[in-house]
Protein backbone atom coordinates (compact mmCIF):
# COMPACT_ATOMS: atom_id res chain seq x y z
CA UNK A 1 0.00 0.00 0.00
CA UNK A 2 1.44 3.26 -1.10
CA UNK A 3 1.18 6.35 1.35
CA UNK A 4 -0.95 8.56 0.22
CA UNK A 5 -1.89 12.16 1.43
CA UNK A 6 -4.62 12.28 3.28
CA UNK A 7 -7.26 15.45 2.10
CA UNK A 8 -4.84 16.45 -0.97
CA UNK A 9 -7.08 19.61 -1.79
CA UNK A 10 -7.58 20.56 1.43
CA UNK A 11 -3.75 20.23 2.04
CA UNK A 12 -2.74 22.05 -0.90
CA UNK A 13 -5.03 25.05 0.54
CA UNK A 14 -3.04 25.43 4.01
CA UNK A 15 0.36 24.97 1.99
CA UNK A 16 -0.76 27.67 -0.09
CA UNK A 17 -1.65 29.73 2.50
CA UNK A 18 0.86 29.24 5.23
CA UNK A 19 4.31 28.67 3.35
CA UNK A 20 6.58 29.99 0.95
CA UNK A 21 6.39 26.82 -1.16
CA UNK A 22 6.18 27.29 -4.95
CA UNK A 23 3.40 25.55 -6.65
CA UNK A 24 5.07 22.87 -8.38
CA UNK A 25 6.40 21.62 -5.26
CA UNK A 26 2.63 21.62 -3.88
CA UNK A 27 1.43 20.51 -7.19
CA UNK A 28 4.14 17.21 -6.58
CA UNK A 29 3.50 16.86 -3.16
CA UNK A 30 -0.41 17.17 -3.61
CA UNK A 31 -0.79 15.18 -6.43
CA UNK A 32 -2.03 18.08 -8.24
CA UNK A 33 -1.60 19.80 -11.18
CA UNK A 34 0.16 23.24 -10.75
CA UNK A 35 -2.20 25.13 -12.51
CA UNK A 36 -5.03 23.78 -10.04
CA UNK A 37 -2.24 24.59 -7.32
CA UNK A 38 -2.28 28.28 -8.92
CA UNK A 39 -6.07 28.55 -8.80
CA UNK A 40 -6.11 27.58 -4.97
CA UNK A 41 -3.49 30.43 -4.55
CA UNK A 42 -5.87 33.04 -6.52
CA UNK A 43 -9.22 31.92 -4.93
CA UNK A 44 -10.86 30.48 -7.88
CA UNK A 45 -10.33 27.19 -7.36
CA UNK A 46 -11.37 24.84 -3.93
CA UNK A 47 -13.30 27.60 -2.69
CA UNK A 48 -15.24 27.14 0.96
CA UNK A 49 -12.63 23.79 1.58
CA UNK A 50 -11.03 23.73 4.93
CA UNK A 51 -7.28 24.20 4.82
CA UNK A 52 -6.38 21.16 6.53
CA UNK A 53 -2.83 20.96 8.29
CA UNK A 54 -0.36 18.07 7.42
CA UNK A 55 1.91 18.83 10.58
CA UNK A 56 -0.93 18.44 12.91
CA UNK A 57 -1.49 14.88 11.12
CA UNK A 58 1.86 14.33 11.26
CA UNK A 59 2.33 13.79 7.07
CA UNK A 60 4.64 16.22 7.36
CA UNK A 61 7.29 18.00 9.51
CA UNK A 62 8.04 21.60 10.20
CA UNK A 63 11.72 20.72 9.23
CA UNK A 64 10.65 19.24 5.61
CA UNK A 65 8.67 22.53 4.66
CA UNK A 66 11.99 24.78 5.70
CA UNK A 67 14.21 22.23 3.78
CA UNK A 68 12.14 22.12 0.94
CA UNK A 69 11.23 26.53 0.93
CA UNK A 70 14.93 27.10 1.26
CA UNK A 71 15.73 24.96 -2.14
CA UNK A 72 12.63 25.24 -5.06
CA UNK A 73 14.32 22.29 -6.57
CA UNK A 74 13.44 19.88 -3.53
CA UNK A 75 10.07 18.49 -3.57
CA UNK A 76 8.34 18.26 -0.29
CA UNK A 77 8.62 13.85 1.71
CA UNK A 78 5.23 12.79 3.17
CA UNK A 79 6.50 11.51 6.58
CA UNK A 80 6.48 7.23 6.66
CA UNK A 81 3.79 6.48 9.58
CA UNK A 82 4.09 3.20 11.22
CA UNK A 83 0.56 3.05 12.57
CA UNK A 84 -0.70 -0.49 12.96
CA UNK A 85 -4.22 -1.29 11.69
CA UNK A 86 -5.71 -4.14 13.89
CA UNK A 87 -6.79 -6.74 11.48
CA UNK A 88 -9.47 -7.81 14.04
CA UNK A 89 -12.41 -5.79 14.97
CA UNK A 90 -12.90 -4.80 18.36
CA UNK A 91 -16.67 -6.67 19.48
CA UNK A 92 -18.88 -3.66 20.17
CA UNK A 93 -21.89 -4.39 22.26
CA UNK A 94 -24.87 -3.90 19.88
CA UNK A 95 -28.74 -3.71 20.85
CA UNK A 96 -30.55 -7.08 20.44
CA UNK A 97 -34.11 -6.32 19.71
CA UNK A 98 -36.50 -8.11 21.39
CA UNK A 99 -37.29 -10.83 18.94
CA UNK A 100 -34.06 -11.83 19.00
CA UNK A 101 -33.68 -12.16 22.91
CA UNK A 102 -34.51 -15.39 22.88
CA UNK A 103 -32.12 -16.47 21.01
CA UNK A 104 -29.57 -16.28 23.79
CA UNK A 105 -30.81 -18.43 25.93
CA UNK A 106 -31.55 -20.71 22.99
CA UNK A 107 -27.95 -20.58 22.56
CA UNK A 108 -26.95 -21.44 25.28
CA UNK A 109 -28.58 -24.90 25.50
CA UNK A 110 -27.16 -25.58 21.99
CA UNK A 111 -23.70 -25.41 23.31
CA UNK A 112 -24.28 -27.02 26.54
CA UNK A 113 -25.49 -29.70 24.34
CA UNK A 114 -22.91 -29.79 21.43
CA UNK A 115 -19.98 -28.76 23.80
CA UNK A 116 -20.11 -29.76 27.35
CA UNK A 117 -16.40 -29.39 27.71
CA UNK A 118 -17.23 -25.24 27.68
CA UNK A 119 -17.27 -24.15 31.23
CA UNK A 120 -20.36 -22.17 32.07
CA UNK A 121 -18.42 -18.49 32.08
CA UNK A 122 -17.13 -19.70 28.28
CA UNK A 123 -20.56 -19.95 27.31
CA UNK A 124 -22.09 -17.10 28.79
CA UNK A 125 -19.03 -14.92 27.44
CA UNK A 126 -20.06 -15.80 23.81
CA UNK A 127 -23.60 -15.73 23.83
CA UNK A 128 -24.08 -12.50 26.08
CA UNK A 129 -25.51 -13.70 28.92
CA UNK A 130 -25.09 -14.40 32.66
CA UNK A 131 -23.04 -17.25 34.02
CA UNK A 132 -25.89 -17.91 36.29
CA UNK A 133 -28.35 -18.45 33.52
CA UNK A 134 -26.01 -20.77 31.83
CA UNK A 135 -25.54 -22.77 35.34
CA UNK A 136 -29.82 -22.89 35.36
CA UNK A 137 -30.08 -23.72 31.76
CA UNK A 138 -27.54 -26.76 32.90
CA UNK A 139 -29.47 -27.33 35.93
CA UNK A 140 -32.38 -27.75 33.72
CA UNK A 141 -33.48 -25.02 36.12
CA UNK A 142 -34.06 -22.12 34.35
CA UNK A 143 -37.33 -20.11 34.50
CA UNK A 144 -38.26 -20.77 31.13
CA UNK A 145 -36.30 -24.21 30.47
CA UNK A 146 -39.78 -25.90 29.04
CA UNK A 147 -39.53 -24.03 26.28
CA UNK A 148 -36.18 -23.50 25.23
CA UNK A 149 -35.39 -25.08 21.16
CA UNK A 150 -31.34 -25.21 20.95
CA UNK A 151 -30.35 -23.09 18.27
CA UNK A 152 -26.55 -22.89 16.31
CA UNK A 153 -25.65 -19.32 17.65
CA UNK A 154 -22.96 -18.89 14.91
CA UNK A 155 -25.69 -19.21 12.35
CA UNK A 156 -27.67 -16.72 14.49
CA UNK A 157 -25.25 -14.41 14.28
CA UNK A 158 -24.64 -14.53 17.46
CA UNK A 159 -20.80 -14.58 17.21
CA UNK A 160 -18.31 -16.16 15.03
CA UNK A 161 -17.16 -19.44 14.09
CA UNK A 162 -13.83 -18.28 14.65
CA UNK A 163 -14.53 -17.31 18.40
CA UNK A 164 -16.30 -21.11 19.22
CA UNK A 165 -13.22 -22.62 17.49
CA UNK A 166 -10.95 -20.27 20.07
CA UNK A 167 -13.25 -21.61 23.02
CA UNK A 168 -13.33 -24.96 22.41
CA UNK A 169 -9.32 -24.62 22.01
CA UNK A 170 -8.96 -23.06 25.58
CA UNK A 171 -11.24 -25.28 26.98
CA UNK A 172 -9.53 -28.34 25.83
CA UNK A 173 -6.23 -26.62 27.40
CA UNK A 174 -7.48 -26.96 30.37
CA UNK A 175 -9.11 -29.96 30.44
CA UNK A 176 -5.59 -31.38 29.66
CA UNK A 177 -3.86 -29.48 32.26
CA UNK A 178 -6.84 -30.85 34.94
CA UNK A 179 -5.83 -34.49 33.92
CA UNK A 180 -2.23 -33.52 34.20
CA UNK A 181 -2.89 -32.25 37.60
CA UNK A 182 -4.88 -35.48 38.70
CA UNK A 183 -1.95 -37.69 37.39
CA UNK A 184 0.40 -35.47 39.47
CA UNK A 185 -1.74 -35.92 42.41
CA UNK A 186 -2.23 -39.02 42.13
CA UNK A 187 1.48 -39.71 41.50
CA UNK A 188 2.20 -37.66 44.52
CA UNK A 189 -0.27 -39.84 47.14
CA UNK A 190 1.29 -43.27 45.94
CA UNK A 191 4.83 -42.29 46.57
CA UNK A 192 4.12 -40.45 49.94
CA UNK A 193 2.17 -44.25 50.97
């Protein structure tokens, strides 16, 4: 991906107005043509756009515009950013209308079903509800257990395929560790006999 200026117009307007660049070295910078660059300077063209400021955005440096104003030959860097972009989006909390309410606890039985090896905070974590009506919908004890249908939340839309894959990965983790832990125990009580 190249690095492009962000706003070009917009930035050609506050480099026309607050240095002592010449337009070709806008023009290059901006992407522009220097005759648009020229308009900008003489108000006909990019009238009522914002001058917006490449310093504050940090596309450019204070330094850069006095290197480049001091020698006309020198066209003007953009400034390399090394932002990272998260690939993954952050889960936002969205409203569930009511229709769809159900579905949660619906959910819910579905995995306790398909995956007991999810721990009741697992499940309640990825459908987006309490821990204690995971524990009743386990109990068989929940207020409305008689007429729960178990539904696949990840074609509800519930949450991603991706994110049950994850869970059923940490949960096998620790079932391992558990038996590991048992064995040591166990291990442990013959040897001290």
């Amino acid at each position: 991906m190249t690095n492009g200026l962000l706003m070009p117009i917009a930035t050609a307007v506050w480099l026309v107005e607050n240095t002592t660049l010449t337009f070709k070295q806008i023009a290059n910078f901006c992407n522009l043509h220097e005759v648009e660059v020229q308009g900008i300077a003489d108000g006909e063209v990019a009238k009522g756009i914002k001058p917006y400021n490449p310093i504050i955005s940090g596309q450019l440096t204070r330094e850069e515009i006095d290197l480049s104003s001091k020698d006309e030959s020198r066209d003007l860097q953009i400034k390399g950013t090394d932002i990272e972009i998260a690939s993954e989006d952050k889960k936002i909390k969205k409203y569930v209308p009511l229709s769809k309410r159900q579905d949660k606890p619906d959910s819910a039985l579905w995995l306790i079903k398909h995956h007991p090896q999810l721990k009741d905070s697992q499940i309640a974590k990825l459908v987006g509800v309490t821990k204690n009506s995971v524990t009743s919908i386990r109990n068989k004890s929940y207020w409305n257990y008689n007429n729960l249908n178990s539904k696949d939340p990840v074609a509800m839309n519930l949450f991603s395929q991706k994110d049950l894959v994850l869970a059923l990965e940490k949960a096998e983790r620790r079932i391992k560790r558990e038996k590991k832990e048992k064995e040591k125990a166990k291990l442990s009580a013959s040897q001290g006999s």
